[in-house]
N, C-alpha and C. Protein backbone atom coordinates (compact mmCIF):
# COMPACT_ATOMS: atom_id res chain seq x y z
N UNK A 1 61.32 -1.37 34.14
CA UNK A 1 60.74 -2.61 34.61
C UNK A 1 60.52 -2.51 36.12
N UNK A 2 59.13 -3.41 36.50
CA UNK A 2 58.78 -3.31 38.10
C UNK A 2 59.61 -4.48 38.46
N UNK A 3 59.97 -4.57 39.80
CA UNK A 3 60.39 -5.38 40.25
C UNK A 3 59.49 -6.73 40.28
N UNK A 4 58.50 -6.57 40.85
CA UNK A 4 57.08 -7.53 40.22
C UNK A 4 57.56 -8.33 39.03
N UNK A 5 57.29 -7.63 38.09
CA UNK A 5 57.61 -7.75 36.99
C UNK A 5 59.25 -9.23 36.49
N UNK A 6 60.19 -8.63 37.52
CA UNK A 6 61.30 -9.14 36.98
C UNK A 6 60.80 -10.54 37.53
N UNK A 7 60.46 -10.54 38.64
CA UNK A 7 60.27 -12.15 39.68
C UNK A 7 59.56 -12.81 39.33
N UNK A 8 58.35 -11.96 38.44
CA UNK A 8 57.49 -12.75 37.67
C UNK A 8 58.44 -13.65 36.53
N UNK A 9 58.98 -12.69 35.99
CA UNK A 9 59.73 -13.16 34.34
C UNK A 9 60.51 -14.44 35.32
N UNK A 10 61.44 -14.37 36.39
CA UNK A 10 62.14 -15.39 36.96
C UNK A 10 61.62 -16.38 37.19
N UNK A 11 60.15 -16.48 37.27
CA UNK A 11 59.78 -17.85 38.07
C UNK A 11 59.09 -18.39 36.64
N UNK A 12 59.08 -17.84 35.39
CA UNK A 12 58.60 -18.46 34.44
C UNK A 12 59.85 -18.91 33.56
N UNK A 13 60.79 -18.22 34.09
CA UNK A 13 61.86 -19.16 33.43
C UNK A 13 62.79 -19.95 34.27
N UNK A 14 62.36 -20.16 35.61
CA UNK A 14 62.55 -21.43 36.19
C UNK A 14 61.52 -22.42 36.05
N UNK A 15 60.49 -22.49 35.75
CA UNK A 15 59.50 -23.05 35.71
C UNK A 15 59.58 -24.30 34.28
N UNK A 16 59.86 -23.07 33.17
CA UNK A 16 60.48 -23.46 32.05
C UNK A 16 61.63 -24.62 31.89
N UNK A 17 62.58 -24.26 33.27
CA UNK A 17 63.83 -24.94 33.24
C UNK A 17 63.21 -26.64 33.77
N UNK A 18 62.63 -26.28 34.87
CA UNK A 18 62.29 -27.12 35.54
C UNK A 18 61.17 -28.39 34.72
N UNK A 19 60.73 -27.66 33.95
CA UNK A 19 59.92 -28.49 32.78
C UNK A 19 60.51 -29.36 31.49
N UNK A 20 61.78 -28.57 31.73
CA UNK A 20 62.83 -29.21 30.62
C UNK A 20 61.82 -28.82 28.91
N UNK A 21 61.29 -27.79 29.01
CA UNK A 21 60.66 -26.83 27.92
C UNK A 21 62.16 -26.26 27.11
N UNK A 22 63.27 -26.27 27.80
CA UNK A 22 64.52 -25.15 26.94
C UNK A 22 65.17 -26.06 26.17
N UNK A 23 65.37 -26.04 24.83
CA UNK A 23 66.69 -27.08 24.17
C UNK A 23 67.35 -25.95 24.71
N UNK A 24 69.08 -26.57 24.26
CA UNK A 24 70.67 -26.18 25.00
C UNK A 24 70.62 -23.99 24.43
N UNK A 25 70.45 -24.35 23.11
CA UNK A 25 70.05 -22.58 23.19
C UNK A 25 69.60 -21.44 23.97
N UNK A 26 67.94 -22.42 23.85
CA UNK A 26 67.08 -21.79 24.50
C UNK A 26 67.49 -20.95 26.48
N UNK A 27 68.08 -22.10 26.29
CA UNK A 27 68.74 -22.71 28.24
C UNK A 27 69.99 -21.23 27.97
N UNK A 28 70.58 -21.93 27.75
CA UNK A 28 71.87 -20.48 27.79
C UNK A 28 71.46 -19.02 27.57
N UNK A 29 70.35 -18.84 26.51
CA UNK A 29 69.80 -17.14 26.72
C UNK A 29 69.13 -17.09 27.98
N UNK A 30 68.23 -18.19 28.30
CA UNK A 30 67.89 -17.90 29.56
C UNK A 30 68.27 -17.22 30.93
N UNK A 31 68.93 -18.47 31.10
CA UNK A 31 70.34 -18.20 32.22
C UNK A 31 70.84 -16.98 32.05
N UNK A 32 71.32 -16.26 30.87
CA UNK A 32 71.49 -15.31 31.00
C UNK A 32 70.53 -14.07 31.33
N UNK A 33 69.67 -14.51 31.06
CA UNK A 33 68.69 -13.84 31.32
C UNK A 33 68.15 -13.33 32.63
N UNK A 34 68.09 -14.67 33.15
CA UNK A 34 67.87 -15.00 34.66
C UNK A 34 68.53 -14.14 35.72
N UNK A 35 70.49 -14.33 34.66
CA UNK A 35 71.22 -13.09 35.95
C UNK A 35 70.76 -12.15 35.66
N UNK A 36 70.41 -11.62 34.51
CA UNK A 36 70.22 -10.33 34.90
C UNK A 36 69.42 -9.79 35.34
N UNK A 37 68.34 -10.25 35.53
CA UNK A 37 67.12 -9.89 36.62
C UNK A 37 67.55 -10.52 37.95
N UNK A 38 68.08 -11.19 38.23
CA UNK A 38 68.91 -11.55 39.54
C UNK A 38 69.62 -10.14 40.28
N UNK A 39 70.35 -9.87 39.33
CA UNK A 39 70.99 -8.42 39.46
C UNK A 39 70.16 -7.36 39.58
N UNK A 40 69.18 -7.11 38.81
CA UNK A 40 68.04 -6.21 39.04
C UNK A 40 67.33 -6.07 40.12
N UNK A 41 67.35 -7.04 40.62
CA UNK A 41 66.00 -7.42 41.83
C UNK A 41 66.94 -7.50 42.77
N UNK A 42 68.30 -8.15 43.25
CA UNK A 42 69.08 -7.82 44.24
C UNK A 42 69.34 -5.97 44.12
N UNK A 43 69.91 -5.59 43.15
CA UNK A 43 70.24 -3.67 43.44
C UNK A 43 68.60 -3.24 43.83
N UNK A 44 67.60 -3.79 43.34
CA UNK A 44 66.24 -2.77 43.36
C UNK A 44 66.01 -3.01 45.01
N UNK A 45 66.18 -3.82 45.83
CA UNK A 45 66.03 -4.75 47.14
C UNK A 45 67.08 -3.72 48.17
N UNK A 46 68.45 -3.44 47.46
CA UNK A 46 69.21 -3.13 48.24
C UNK A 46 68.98 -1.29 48.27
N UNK A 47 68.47 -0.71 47.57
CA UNK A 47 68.23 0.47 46.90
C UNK A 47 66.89 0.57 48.36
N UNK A 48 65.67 -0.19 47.79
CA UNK A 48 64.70 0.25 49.03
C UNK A 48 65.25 0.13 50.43
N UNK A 49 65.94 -1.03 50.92
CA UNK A 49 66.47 -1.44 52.52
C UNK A 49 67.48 0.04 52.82
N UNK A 50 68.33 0.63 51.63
CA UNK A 50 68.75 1.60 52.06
C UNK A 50 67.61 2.70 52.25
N UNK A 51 66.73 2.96 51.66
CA UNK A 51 65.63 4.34 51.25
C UNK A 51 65.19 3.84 52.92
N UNK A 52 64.99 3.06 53.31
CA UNK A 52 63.98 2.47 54.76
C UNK A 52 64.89 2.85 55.76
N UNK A 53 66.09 2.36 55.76
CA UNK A 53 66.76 3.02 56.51
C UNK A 53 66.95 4.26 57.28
N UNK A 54 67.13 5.07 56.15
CA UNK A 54 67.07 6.72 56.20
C UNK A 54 66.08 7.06 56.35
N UNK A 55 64.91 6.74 56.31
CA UNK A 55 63.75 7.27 56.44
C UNK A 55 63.87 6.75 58.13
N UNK A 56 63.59 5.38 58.62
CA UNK A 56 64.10 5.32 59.85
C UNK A 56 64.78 6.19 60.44
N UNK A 57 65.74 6.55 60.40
CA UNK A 57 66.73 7.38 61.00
C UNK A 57 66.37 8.43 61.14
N UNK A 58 65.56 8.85 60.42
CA UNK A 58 64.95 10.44 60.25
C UNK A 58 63.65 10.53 61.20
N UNK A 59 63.43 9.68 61.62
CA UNK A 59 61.63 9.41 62.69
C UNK A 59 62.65 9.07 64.08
């Protein structure tokens, strides 16, 4: 998965939330859902700021 990708999926299932579109089910896979592209997109974020770094350091 692109990171694109995950922020996209995030803002359609806040969007969702925010629409009150989820019965109580729906809502709880979400959420879970949600962290885990939360998690994805924070490590993929922290992964490039390190790659930038080093490349910095190296110029």
């Amino acid at each position: 998965m692109k990171y694109e990708q995950a922020v996209h999926e995030l803002e359609t299932i806040v969007q969702r939330l925010e629409n009150n579109e989820l019965n109580l089910d729906e809502m709880s896979s979400e959420l879970k859902r949600a962290q885990q592209l939360i998690k994805f997109c924070k490590d993929r974020l922290t992964k490039s700021d390190e790659e930038i770094k080093k490349i910095l350091e190296n110029n």
